[in-house]
Protein backbone atom coordinates (compact mmCIF):
# COMPACT_ATOMS: atom_id res chain seq x y z
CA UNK A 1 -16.28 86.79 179.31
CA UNK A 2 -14.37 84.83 181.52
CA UNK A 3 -11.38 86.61 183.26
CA UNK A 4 -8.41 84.59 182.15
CA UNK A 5 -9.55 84.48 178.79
CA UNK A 6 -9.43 88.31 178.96
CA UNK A 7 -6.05 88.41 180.49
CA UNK A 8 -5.11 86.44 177.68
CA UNK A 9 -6.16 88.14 174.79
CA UNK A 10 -4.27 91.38 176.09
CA UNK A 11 -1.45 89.54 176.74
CA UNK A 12 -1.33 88.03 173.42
CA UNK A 13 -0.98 91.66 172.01
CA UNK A 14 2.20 93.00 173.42
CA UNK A 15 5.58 91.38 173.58
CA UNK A 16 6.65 89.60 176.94
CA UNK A 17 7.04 91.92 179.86
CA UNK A 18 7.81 91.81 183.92
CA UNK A 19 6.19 91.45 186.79
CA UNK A 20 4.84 94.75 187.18
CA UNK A 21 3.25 94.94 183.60
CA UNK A 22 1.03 91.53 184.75
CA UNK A 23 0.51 93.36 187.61
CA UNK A 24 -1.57 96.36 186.03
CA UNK A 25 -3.20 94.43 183.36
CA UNK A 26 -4.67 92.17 185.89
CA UNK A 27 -5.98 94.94 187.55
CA UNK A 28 -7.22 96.37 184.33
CA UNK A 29 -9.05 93.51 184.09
CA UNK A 30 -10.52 93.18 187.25
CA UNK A 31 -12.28 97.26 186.87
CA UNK A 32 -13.09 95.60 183.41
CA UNK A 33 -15.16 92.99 184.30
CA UNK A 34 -16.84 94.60 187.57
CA UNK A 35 -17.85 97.01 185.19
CA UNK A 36 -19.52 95.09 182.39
CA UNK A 37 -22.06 93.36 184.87
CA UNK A 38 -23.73 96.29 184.87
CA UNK A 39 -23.17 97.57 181.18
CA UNK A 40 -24.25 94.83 179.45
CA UNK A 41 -27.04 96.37 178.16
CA UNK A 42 -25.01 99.39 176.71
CA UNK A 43 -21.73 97.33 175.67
CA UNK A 44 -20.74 94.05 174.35
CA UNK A 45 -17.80 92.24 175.70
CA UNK A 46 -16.07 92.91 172.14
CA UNK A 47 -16.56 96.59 173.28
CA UNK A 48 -14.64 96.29 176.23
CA UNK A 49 -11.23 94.29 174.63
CA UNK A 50 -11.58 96.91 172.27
CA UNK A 51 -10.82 99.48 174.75
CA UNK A 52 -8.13 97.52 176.69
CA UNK A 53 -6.54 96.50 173.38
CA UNK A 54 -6.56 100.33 172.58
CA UNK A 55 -5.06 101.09 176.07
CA UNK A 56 -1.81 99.07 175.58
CA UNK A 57 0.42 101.81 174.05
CA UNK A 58 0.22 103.25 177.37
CA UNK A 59 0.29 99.97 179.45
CA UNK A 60 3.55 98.97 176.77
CA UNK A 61 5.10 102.46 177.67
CA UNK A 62 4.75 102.13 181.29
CA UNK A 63 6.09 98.79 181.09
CA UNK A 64 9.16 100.29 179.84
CA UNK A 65 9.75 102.73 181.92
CA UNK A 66 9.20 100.68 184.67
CA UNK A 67 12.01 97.73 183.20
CA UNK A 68 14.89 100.23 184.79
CA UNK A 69 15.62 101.53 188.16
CA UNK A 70 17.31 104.63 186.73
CA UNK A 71 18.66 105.52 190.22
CA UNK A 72 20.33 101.57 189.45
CA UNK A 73 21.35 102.32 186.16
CA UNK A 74 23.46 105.62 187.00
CA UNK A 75 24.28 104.06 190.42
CA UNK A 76 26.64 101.62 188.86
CA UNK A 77 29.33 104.15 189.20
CA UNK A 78 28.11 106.42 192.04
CA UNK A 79 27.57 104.53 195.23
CA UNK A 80 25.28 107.01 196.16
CA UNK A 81 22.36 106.60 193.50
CA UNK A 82 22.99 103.08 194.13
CA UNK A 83 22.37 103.12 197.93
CA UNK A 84 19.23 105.49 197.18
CA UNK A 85 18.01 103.41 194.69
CA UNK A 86 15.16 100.88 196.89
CA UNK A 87 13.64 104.17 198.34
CA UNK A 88 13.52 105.89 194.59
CA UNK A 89 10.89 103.36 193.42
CA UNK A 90 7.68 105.29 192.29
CA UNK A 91 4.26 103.16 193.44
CA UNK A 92 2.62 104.90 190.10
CA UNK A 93 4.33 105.68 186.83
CA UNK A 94 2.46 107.78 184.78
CA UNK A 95 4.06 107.58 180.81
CA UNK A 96 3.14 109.85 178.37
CA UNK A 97 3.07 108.91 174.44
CA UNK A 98 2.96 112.25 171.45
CA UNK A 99 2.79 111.47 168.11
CA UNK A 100 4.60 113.52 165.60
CA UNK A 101 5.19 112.72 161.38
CA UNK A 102 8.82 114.17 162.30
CA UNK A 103 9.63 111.92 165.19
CA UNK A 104 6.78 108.94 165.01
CA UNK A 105 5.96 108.29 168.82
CA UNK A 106 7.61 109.97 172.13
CA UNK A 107 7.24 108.16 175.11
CA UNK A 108 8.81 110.25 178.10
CA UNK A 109 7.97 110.19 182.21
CA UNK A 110 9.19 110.46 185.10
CA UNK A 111 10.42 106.91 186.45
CA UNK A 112 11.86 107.43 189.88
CA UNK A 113 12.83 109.94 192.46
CA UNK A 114 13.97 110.58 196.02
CA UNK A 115 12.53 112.56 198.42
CA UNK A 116 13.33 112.24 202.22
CA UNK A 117 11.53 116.14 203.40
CA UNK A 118 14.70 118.09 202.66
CA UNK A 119 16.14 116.66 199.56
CA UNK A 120 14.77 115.53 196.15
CA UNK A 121 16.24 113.79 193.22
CA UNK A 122 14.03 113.08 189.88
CA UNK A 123 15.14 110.44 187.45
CA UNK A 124 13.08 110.93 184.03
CA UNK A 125 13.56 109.23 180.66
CA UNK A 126 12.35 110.19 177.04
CA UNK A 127 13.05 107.47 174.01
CA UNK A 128 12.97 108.93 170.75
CA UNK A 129 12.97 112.99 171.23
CA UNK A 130 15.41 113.95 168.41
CA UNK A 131 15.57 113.68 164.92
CA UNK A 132 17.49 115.83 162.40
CA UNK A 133 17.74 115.81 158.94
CA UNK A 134 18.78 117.86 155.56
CA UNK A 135 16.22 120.66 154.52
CA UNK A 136 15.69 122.80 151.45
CA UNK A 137 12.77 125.04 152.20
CA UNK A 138 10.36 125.87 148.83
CA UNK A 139 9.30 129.61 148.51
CA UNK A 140 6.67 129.23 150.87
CA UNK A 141 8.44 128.04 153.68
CA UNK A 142 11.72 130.51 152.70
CA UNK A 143 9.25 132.99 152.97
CA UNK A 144 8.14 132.69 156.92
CA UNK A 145 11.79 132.08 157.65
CA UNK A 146 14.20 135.11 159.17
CA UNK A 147 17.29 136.26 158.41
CA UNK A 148 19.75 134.77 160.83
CA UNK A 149 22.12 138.06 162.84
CA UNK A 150 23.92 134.98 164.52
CA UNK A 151 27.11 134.03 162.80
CA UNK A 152 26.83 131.66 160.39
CA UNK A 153 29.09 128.68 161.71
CA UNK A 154 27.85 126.54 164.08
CA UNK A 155 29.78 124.83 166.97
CA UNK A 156 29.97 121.44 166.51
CA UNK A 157 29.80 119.65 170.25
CA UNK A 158 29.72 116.06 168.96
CA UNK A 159 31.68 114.33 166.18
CA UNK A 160 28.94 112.63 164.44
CA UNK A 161 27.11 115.45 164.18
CA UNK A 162 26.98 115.51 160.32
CA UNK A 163 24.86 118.04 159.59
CA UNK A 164 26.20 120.84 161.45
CA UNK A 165 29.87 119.85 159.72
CA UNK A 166 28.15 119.79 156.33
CA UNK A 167 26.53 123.38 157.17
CA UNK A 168 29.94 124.53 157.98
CA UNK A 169 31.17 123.49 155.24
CA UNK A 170 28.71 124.51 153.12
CA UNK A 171 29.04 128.32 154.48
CA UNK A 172 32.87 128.19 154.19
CA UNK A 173 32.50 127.03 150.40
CA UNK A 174 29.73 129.07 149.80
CA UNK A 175 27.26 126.50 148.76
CA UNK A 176 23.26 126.21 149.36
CA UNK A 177 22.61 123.89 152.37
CA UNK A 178 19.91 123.29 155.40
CA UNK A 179 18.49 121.08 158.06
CA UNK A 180 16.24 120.54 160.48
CA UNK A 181 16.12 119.81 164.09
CA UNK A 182 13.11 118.44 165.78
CA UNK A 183 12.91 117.58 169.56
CA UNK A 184 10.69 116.96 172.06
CA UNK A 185 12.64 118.42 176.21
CA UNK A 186 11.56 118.56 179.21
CA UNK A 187 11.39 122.42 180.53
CA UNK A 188 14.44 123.49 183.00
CA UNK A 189 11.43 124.17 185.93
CA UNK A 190 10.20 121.72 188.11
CA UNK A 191 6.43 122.94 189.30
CA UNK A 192 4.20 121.62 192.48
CA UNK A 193 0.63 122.06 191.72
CA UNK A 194 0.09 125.43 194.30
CA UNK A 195 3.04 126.83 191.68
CA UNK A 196 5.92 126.01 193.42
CA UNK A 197 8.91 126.55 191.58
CA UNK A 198 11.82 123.46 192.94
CA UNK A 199 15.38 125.16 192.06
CA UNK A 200 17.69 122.35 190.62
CA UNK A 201 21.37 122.22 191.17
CA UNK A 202 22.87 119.60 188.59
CA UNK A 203 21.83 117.50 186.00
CA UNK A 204 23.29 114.02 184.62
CA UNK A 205 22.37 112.58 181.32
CA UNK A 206 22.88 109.15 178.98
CA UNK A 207 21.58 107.31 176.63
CA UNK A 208 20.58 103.59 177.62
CA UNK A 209 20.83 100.18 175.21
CA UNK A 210 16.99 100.08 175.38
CA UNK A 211 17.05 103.65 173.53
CA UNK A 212 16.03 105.52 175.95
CA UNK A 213 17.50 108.87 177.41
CA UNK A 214 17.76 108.67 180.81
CA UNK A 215 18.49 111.93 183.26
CA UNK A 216 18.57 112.27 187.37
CA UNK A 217 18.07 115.75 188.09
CA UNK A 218 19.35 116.82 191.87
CA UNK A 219 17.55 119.88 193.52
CA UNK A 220 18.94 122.01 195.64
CA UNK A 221 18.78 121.11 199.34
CA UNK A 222 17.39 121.39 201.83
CA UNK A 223 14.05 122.62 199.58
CA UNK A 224 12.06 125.40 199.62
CA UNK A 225 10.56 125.34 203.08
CA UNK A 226 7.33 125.27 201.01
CA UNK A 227 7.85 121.70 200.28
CA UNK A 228 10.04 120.43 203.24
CA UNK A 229 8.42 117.50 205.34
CA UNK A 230 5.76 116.65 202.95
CA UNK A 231 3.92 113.00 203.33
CA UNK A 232 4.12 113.18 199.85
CA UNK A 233 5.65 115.58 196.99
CA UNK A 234 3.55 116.32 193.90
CA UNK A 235 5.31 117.43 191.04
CA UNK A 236 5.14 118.20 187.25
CA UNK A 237 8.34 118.55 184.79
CA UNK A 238 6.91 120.71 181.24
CA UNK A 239 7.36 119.08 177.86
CA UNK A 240 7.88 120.89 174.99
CA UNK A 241 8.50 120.25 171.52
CA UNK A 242 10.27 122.16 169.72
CA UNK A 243 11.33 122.87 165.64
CA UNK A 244 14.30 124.84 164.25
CA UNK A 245 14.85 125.25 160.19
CA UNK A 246 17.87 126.51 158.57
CA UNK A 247 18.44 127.46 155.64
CA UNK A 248 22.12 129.32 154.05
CA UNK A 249 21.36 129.64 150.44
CA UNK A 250 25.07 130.87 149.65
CA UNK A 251 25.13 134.07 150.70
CA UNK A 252 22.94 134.47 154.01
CA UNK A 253 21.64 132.77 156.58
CA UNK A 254 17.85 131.94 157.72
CA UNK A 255 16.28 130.37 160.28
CA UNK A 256 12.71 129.68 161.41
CA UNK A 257 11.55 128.65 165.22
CA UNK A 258 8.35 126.53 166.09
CA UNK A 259 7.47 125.68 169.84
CA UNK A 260 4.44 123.90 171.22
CA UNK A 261 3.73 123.10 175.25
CA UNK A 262 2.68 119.45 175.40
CA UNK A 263 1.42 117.82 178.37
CA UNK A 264 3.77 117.62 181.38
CA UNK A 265 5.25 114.34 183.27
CA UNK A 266 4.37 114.41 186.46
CA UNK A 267 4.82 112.20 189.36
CA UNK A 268 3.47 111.93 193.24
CA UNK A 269 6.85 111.13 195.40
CA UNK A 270 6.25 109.58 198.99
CA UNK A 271 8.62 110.52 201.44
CA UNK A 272 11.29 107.99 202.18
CA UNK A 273 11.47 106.25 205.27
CA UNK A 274 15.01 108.26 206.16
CA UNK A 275 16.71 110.04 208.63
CA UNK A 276 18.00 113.76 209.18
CA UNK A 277 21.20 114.50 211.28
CA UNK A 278 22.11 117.56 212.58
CA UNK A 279 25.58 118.23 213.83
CA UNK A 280 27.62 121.16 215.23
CA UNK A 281 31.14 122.07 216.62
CA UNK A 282 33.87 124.62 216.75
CA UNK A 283 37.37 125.18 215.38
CA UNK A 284 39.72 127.89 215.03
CA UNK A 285 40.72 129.44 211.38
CA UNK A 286 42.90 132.46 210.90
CA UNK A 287 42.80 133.13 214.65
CA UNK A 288 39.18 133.49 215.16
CA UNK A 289 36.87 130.77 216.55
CA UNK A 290 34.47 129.06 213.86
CA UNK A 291 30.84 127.67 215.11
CA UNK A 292 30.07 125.05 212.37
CA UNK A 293 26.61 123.51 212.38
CA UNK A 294 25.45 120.85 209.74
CA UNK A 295 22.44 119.37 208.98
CA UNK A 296 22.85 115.86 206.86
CA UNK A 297 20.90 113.02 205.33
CA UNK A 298 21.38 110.37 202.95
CA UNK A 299 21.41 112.42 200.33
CA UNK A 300 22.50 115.91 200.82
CA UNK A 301 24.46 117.68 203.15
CA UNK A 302 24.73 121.44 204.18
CA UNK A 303 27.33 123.15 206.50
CA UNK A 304 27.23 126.62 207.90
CA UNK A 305 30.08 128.18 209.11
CA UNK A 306 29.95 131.45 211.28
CA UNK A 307 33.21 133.08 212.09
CA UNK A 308 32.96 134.67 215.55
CA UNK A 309 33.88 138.38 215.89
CA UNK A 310 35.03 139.25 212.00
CA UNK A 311 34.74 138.27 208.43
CA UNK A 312 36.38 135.39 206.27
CA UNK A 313 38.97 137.40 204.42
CA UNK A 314 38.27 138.65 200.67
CA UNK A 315 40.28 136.10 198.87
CA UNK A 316 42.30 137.03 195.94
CA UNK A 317 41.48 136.19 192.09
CA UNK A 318 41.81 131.79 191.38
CA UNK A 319 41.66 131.21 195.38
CA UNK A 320 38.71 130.13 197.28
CA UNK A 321 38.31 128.63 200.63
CA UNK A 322 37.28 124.51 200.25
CA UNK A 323 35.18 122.99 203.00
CA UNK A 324 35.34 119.33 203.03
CA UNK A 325 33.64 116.95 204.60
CA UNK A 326 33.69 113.03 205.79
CA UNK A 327 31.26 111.04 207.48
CA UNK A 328 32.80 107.91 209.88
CA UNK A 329 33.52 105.80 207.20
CA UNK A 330 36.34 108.36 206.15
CA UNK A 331 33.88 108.49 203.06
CA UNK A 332 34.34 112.17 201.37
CA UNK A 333 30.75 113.59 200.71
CA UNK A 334 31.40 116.12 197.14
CA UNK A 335 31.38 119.32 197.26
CA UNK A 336 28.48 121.56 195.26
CA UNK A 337 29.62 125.04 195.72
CA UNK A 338 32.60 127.11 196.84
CA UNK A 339 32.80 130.87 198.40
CA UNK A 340 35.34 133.54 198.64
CA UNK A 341 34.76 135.02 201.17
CA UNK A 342 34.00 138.63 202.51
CA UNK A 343 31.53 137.48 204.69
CA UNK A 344 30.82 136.44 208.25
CA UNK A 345 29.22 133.10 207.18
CA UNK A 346 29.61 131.23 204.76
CA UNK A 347 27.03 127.99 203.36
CA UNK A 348 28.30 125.04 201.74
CA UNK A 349 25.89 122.04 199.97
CA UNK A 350 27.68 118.76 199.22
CA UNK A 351 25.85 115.53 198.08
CA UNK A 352 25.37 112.58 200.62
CA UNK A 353 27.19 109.27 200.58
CA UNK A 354 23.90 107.49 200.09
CA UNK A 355 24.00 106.39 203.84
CA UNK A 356 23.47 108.43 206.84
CA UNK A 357 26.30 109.68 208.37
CA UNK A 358 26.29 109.30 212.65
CA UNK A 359 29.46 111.87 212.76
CA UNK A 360 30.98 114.42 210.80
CA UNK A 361 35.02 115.88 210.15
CA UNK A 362 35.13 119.26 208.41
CA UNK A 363 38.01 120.48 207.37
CA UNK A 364 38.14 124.35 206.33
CA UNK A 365 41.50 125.54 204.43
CA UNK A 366 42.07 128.23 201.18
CA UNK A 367 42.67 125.79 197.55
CA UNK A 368 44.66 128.06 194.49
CA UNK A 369 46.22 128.24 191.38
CA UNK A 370 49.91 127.58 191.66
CA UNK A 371 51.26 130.84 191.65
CA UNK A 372 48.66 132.73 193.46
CA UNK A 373 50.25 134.18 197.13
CA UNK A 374 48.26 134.02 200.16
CA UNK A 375 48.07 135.91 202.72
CA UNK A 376 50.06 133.46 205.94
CA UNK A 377 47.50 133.75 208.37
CA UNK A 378 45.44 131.95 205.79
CA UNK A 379 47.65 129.24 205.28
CA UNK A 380 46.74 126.96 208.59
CA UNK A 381 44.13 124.66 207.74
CA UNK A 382 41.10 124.19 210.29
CA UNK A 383 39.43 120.84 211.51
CA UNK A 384 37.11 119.58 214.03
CA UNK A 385 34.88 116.59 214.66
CA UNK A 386 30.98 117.85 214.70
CA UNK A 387 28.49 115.85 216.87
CA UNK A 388 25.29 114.89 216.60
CA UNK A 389 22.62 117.86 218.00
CA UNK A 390 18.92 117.67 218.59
């Protein structure tokens, strides 16, 4: 069959796509038709649309993963996704489709992520993973079901959730009622094939127009050193899907859990083309000298600070020592953690600007509640300038 013509036919079956999508049916096509030359014998050319035609709820999936930069989508109102956005573009994305009677079909994958040797973000998306509906289990089902030792009003985190405020009601009037809650979530792990657990720090999610879910997940930097200053990161996020029944038949509660591990998303992550600064200085803080050293990238920043001869002071209860940084720009890179001292060192991680920074200011000081008293020696605020090290 003539190439084109091929091209065509699959074309015809799908609604209009981008580039990309072209891209990977044309080279579909092209393993296609190198490989009927010598399978002619054993399958027919109607064989072989067959299976392309067959392979399009994939090719259709990927295509819509790969319609959004998610690092673009959340970087519309954090300059840093949106400067880390060209160097979070995946060369493969690897979709995967599960087909439920509850939820129809789940597409879900991982569609870009950021990884410059000390620092990796993942963005994923999953359309369709929730549905929820009114349930009234038949003896059968009642029977498999447990009595529920939780108590028996729910907390109701979204408005138009409807069927946990008609539960509540239900169990405040007395009355018979149930539902159902079927999902399909990625696992809270992030695995590298040798088993390599990747600790995350934070987690952003929202829904997009194209119903999709979309989430960036940060990891805590730098990385194990496991999987520092990799050519490339390999790395799998767990899908699971998951049922919950429950039933309050006017007197008691019951509730019934399913869970099945599906196939994970996974994704191979090239290491950006980017840059790691490190930086040190010195500065003075309740009359002891402070050695500060930094190490800083696009993405990520951590700052070590040693006091010289003693300890940062135990601080009382609603007080805690901020460390805040700037690059040149006067930009502020955010904090990620706090301490309170009682130590000689302390470690601070704050996310990156989305550029990286040639100096550094660090300012060290003790942030309270109004009407917590300090101690005065802790009062004085402490800065320096850190420079660039080798």
């Amino acid at each position: 069959m003539d190439k084109e013509k091929l091209m065509q036919m699959i074309r015809d079956q799908r609604p209009e796509p981008d580039e990309a999508f072209d891209l990977r049916i044309a080279h579909q096509v092209q393993r296609l038709i190198r490989e009927e030359q010598p399978m002619k014998k054993k399958m027919s050319v109607l064989a072989i649309v067959v299976a392309v035609i067959l392979s399009l709820a994939l090719l259709g999936a990927a295509a819509e993963l790969m319609g959004i930069n998610v690092f673009e989508l959340f970087g519309k109102d954090d300059a840093r996704l949106q400067q880390l956005a060209p160097q979070a573009v995946l060369k493969e994305i690897s979709p995967l489709t599960v087909t439920s009677p509850e939820l129809g079909t789940t597409v879900a994958g991982i569609n870009s992520a950021y990884y410059d040797g000390q620092s990796l973000l993942v963005a994923y998306a999953i359309k369709n993973g929730q549905h929820a509906e009114a349930y009234t289990p038949n003896e059968e089902q009642l029977a498999q079901m447990e009595k529920d030792t939780n108590p028996p009003i729910r907390a109701v985190n979204d408005p138009s959730d409807t069927l946990t405020i008609q539960w509540n009601d239900a169990v405040s009037a007395g009355k018979p009622f149930g539902y159902m809650t079927y999902s399909i979530t990625p696992s809270d792990h992030t695995m590298t094939p040798e088993g390599l657990d990747l600790p995350s720090s934070s987690e952003d999610t929202r829904p997009g127009e194209d119903g999709f879910v979309y989430t960036i997940r940060d990891y805590e930097s730098p990385l194990p050193a496991e999987a520092q200053n990799r050519d490339m990161l390999t790395i799998e996020i767990g899908l699971h899907q998951r049922a919950q029944y429950c039933w309050f038949d006017g007197k008691d509660a019951y509730v019934r859990h399913e869970y099945q591990k599906l196939q994970p998303m996974t994704a191979t992550i090239w290491r950006a083309d980017a840059e790691i600064q490190r930086f040190a200085g010195t500065m003075q803080f309740a009359g002891h000298p402070v050695k500060v050293t930094a190490t800083a990238s696009a993405a990520h920043a951590q700052a070590m600070l040693v006091m010289d001869n003693g300890t940062f002071p135990v601080l009382p209860e609603d007080a805690w020592y901020g460390v805040y940084l700037r690059d040149g720009n006067q930009a502020e890179l955010r904090t990620m953690n706090g301490e309170n001292g009682g130590t000689g060192s302390m470690t601070i991680s704050f996310e990156g600007t989305g550029q990286l920074p040639q100096t550094l200011e660090i300012q060290l000081r003790v942030d309270h509640e109004d009407g917590v008293t300090i101690d005065p020696a802790l009062t004085q605020p402490a800065f320096a300038t850190l420079e660039q090290v080798p």
